[in-house]
PDB file of N, CA and C in Angstrom:
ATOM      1  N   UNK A   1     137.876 -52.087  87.247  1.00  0.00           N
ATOM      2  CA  UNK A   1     136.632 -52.221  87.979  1.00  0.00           C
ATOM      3  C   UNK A   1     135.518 -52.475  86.975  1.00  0.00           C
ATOM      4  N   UNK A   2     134.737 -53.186  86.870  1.00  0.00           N
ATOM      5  CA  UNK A   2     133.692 -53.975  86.742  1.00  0.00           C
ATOM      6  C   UNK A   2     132.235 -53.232  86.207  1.00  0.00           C
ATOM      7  N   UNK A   3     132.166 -52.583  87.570  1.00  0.00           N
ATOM      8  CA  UNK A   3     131.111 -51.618  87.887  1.00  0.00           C
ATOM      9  C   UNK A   3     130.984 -50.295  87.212  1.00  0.00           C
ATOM     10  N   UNK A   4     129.737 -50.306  85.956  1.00  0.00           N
ATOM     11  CA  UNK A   4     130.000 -48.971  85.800  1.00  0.00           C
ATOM     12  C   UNK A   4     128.320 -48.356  85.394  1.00  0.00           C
ATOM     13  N   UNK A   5     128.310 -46.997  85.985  1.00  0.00           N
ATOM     14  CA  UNK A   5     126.472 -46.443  85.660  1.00  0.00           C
ATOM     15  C   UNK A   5     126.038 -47.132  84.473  1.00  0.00           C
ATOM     16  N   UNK A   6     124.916 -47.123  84.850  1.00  0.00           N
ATOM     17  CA  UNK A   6     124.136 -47.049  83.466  1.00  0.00           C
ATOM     18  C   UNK A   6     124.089 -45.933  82.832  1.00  0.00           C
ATOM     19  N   UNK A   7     124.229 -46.003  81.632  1.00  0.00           N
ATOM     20  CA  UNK A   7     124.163 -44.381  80.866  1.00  0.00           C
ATOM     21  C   UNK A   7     125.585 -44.348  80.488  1.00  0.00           C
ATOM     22  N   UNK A   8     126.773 -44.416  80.994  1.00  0.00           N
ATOM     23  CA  UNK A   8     127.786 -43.966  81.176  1.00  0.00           C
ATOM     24  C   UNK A   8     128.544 -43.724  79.937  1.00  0.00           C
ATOM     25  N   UNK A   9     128.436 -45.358  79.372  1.00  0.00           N
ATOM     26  CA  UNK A   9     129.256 -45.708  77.912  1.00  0.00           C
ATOM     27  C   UNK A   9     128.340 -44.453  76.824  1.00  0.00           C
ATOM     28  N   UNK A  10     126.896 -44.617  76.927  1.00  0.00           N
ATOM     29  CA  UNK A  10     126.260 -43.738  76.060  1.00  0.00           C
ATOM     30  C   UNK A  10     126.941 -42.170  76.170  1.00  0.00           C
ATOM     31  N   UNK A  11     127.011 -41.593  77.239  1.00  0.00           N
ATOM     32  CA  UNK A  11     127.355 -40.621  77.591  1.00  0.00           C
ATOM     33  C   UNK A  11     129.241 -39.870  76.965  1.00  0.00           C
ATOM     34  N   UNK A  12     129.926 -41.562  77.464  1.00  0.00           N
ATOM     35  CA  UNK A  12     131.077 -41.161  76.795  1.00  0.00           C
ATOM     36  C   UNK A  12     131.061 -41.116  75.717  1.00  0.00           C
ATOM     37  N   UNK A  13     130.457 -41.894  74.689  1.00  0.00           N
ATOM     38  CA  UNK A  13     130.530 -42.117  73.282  1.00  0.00           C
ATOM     39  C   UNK A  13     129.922 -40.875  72.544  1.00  0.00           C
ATOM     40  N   UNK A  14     128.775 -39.754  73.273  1.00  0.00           N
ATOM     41  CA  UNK A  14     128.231 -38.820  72.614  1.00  0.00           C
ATOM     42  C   UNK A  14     128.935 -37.702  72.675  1.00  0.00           C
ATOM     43  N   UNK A  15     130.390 -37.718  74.209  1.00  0.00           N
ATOM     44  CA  UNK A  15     130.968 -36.842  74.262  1.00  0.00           C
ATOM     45  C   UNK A  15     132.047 -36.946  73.327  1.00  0.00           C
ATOM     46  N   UNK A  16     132.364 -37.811  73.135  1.00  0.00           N
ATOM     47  CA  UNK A  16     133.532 -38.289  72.463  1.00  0.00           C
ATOM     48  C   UNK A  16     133.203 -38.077  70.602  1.00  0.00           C
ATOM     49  N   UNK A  17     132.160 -38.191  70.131  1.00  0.00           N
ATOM     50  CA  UNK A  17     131.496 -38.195  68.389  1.00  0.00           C
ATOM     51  C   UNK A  17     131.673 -36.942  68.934  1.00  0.00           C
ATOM     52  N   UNK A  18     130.712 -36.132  69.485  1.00  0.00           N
ATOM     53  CA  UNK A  18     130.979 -34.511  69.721  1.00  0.00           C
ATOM     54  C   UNK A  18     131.998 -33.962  69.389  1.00  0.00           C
ATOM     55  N   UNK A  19     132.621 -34.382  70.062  1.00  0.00           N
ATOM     56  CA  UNK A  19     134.249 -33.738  69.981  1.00  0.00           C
ATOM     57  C   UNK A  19     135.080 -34.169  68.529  1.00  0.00           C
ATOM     58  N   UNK A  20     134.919 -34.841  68.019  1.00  0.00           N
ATOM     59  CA  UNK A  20     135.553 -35.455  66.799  1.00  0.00           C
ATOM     60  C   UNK A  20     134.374 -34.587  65.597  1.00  0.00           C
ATOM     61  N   UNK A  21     133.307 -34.701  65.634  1.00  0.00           N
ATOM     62  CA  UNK A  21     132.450 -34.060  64.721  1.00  0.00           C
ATOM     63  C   UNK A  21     132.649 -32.574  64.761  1.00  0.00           C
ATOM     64  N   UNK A  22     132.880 -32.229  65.869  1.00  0.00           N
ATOM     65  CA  UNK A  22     132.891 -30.604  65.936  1.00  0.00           C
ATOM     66  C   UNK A  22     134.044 -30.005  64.933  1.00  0.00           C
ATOM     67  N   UNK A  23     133.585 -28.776  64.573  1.00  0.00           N
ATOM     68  CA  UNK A  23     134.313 -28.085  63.186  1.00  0.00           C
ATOM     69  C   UNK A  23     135.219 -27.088  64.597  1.00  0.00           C
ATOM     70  N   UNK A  24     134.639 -26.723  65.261  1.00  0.00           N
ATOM     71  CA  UNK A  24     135.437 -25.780  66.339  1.00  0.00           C
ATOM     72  C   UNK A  24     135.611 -26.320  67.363  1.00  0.00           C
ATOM     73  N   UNK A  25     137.205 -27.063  67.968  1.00  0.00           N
ATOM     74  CA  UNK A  25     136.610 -27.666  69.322  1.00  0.00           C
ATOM     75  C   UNK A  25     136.900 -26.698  70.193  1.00  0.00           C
ATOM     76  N   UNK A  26     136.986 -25.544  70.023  1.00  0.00           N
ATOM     77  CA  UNK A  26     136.946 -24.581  71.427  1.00  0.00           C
ATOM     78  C   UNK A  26     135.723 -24.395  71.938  1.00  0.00           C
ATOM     79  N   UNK A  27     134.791 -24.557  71.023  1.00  0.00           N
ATOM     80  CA  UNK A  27     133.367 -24.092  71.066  1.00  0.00           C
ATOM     81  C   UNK A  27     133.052 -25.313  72.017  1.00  0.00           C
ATOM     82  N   UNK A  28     133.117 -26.742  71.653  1.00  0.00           N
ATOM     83  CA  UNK A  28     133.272 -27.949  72.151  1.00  0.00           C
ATOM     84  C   UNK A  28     133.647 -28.017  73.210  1.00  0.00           C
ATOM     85  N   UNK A  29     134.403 -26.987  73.836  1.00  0.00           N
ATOM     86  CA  UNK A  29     135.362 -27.171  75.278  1.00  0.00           C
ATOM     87  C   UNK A  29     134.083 -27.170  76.159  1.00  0.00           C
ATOM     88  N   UNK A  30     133.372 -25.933  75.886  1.00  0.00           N
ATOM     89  CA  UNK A  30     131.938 -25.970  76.647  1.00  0.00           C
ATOM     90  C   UNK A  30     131.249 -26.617  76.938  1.00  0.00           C
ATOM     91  N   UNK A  31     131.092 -27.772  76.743  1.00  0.00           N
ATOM     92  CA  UNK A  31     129.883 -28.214  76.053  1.00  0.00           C
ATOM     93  C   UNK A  31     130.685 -29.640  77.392  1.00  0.00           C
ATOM     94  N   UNK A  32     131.870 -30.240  76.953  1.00  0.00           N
ATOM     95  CA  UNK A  32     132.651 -31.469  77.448  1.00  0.00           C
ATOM     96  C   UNK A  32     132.929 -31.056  79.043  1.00  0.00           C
ATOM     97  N   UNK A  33     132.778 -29.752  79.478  1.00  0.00           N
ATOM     98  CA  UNK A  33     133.337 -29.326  80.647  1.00  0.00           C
ATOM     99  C   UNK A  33     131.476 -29.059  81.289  1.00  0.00           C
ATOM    100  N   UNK A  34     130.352 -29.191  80.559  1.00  0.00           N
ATOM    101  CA  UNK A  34     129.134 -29.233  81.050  1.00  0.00           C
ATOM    102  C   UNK A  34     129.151 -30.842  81.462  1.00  0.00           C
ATOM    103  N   UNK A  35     129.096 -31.500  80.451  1.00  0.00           N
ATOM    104  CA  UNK A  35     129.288 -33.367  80.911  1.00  0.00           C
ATOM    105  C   UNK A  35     130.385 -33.114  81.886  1.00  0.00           C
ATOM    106  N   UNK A  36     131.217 -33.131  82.295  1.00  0.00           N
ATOM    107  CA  UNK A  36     132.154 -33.058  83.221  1.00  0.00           C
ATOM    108  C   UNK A  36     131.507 -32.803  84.535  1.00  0.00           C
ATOM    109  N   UNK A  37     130.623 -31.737  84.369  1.00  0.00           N
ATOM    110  CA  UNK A  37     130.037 -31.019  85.833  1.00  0.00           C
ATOM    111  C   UNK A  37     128.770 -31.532  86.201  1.00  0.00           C
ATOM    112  N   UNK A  38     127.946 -32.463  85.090  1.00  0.00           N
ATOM    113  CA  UNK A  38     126.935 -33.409  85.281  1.00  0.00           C
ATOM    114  C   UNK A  38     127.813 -34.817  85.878  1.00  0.00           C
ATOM    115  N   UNK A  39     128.694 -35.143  85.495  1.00  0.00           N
ATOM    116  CA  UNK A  39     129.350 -36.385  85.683  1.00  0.00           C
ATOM    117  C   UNK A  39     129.598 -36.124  87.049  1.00  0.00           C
ATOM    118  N   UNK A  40     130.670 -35.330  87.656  1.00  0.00           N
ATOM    119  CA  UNK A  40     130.619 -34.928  89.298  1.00  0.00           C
ATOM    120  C   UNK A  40     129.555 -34.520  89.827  1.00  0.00           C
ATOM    121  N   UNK A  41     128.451 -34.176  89.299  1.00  0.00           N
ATOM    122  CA  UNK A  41     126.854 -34.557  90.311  1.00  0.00           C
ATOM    123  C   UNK A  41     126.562 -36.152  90.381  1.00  0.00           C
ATOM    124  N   UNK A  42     126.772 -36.257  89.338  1.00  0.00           N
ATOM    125  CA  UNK A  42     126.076 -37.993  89.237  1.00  0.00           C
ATOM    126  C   UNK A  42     126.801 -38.548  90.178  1.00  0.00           C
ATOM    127  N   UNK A  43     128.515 -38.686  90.441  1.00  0.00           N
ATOM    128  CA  UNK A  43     129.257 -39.082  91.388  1.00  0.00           C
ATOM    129  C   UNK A  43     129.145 -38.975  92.710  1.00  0.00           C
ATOM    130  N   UNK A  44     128.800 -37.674  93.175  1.00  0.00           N
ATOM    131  CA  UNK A  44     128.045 -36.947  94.846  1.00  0.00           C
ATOM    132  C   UNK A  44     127.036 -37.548  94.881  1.00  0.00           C
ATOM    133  N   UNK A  45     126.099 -37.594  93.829  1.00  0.00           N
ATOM    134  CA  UNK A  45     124.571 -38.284  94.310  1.00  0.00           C
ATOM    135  C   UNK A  45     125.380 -39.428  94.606  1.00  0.00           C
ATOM    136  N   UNK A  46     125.740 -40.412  93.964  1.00  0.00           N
ATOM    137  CA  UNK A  46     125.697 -42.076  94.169  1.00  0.00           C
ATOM    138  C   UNK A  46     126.946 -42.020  95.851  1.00  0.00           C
ATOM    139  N   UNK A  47     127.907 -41.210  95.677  1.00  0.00           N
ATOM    140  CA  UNK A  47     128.356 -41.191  97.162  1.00  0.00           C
ATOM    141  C   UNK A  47     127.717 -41.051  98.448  1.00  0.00           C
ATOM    142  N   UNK A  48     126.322 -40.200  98.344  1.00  0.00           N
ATOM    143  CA  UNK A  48     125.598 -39.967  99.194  1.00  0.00           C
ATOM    144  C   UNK A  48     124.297 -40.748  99.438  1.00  0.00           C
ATOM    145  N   UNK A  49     124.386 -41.556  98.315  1.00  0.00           N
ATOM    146  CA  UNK A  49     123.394 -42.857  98.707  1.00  0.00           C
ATOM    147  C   UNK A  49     123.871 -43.360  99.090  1.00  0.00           C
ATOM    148  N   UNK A  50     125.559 -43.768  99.018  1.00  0.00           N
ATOM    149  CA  UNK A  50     126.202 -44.817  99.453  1.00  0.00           C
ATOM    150  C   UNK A  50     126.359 -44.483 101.175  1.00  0.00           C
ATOM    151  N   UNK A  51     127.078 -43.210 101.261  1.00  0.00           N
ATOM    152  CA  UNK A  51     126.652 -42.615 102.590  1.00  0.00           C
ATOM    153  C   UNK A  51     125.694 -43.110 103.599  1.00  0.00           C
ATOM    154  N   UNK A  52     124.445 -42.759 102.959  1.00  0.00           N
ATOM    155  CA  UNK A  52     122.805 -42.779 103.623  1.00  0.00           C
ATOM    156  C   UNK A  52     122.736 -44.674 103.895  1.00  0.00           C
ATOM    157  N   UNK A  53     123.674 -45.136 103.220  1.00  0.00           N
ATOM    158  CA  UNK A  53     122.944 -46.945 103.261  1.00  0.00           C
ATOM    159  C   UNK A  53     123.888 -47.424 103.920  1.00  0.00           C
ATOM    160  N   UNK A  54     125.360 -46.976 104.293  1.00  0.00           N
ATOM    161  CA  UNK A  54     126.026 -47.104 105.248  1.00  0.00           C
ATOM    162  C   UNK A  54     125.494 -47.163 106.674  1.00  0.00           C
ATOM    163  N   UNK A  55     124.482 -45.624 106.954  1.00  0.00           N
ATOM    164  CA  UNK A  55     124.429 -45.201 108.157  1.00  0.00           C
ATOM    165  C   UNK A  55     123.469 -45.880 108.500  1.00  0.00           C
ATOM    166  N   UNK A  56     122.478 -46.701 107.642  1.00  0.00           N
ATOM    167  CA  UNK A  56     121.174 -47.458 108.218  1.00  0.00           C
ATOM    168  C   UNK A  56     121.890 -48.723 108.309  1.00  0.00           C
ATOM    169  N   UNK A  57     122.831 -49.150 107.356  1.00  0.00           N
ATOM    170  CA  UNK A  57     123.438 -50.485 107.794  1.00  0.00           C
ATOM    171  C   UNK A  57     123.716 -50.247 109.067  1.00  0.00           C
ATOM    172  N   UNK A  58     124.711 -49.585 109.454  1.00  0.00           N
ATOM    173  CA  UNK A  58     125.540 -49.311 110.964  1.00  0.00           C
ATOM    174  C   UNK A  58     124.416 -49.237 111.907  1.00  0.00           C
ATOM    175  N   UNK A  59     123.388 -48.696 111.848  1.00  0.00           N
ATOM    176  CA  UNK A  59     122.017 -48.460 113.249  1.00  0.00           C
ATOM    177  C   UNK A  59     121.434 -50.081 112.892  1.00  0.00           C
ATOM    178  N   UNK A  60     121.163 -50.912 111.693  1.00  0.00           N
ATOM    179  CA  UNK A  60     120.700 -52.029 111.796  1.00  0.00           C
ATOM    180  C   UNK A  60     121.613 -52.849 112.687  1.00  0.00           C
ATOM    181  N   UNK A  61     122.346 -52.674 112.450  1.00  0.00           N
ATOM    182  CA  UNK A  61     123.804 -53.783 113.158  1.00  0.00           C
ATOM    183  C   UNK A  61     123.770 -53.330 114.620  1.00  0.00           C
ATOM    184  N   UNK A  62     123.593 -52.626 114.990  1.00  0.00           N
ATOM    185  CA  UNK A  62     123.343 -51.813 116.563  1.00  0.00           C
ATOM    186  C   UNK A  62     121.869 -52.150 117.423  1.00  0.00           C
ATOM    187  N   UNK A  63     121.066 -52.112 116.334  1.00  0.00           N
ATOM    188  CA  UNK A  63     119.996 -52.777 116.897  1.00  0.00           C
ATOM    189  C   UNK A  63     120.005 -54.144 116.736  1.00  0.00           C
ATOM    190  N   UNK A  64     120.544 -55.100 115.893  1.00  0.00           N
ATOM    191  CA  UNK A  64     120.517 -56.459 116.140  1.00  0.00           C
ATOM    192  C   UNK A  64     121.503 -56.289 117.249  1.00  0.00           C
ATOM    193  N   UNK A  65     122.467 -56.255 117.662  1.00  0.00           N
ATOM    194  CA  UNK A  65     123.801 -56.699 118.371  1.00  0.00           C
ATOM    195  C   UNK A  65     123.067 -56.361 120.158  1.00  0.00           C
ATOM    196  N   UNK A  66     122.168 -55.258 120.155  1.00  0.00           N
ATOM    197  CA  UNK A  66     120.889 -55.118 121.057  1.00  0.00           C
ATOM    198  C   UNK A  66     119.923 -56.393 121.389  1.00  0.00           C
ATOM    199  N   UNK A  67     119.525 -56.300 120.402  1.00  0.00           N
ATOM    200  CA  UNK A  67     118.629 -57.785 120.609  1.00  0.00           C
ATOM    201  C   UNK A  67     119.315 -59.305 120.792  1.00  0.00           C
ATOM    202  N   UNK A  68     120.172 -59.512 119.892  1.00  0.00           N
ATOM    203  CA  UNK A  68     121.194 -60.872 120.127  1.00  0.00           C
ATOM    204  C   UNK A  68     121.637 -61.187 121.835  1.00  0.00           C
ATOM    205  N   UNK A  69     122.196 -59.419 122.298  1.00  0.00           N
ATOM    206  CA  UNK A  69     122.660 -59.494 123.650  1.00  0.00           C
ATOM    207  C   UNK A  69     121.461 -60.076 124.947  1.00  0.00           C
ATOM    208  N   UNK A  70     120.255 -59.578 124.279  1.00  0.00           N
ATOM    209  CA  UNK A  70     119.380 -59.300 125.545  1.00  0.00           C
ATOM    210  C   UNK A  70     118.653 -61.114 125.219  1.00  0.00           C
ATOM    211  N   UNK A  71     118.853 -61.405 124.099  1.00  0.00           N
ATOM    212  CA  UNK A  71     118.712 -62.733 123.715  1.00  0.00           C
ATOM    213  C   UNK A  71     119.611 -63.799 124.564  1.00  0.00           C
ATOM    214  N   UNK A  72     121.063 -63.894 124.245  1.00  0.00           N
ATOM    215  CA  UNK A  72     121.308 -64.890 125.018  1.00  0.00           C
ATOM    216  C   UNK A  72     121.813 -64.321 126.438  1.00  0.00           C
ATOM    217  N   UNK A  73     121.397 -62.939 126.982  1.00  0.00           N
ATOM    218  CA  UNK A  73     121.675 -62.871 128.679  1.00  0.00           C
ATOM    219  C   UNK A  73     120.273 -63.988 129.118  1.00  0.00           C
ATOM    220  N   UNK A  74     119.001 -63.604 128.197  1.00  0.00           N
ATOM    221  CA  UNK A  74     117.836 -64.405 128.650  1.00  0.00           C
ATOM    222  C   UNK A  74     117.933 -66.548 128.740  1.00  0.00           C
ATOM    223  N   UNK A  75     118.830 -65.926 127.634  1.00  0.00           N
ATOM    224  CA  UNK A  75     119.157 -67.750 127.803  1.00  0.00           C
ATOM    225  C   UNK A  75     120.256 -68.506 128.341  1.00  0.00           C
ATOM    226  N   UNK A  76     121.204 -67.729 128.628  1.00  0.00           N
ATOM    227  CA  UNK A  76     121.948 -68.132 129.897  1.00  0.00           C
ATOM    228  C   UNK A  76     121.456 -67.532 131.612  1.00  0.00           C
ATOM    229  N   UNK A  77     120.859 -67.473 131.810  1.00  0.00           N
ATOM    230  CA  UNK A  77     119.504 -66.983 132.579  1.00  0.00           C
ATOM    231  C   UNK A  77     119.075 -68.526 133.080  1.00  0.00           C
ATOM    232  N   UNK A  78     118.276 -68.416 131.822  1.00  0.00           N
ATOM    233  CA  UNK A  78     117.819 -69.993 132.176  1.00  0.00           C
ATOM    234  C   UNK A  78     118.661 -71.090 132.158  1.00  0.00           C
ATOM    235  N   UNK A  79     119.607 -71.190 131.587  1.00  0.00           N
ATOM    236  CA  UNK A  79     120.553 -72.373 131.778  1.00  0.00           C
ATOM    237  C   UNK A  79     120.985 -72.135 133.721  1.00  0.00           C
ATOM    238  N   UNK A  80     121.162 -70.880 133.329  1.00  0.00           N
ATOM    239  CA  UNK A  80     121.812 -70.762 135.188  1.00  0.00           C
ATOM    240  C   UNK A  80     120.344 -71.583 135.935  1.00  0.00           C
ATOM    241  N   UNK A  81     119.624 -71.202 135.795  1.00  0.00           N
ATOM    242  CA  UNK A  81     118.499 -71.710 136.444  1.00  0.00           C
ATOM    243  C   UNK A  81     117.659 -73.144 136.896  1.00  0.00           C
ATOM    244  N   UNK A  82     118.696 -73.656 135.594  1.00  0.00           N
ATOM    245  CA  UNK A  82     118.449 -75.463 135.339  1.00  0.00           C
ATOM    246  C   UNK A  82     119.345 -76.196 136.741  1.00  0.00           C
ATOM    247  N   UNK A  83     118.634 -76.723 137.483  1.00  0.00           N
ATOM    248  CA  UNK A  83     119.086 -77.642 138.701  1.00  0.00           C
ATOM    249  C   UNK A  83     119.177 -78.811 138.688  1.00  0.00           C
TER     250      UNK A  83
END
């Protein structure tokens, strides 16, 4: 996949020197399992935008498919009407 945050590569690369620089990586475990628990927020937020832009897509599409209908009942209306 293609698609990836902004920030992301920075993020892996500081976790990743971290972990290689560190003299103790137990101490390190902490620290990679904090990015871990920022990384699954960052993931929920962007799911729940994705969520939220779903549900206005779906009510936009409901209100056009509203208007389109009441559109051509009005214009086969008038075609019926043509003598």
């Amino acid at each position: 996949m293609a698609f990836v945050l902004p920030g992301v590569h920075r993020l892996f690369v500081r976790v990743l020197v971290g972990f290689l620089k560190s003299e103790n990586p137990v101490v390190f475990m902490d620290e990679k399992a904090q990015v871990s628990a920022e990384l699954i927020i960052i993931i929920a937020a962007v799911l729940a935008v994705a969520v939220v832009l779903i549900i206005q897509l779906q009510n936009t599409a409901e209100q056009g498919k509203k208007v389109l209908s009441n559109t051509t009942d009005k214009a086969f209306d008038e075609i019926a009407g043509i003598k």
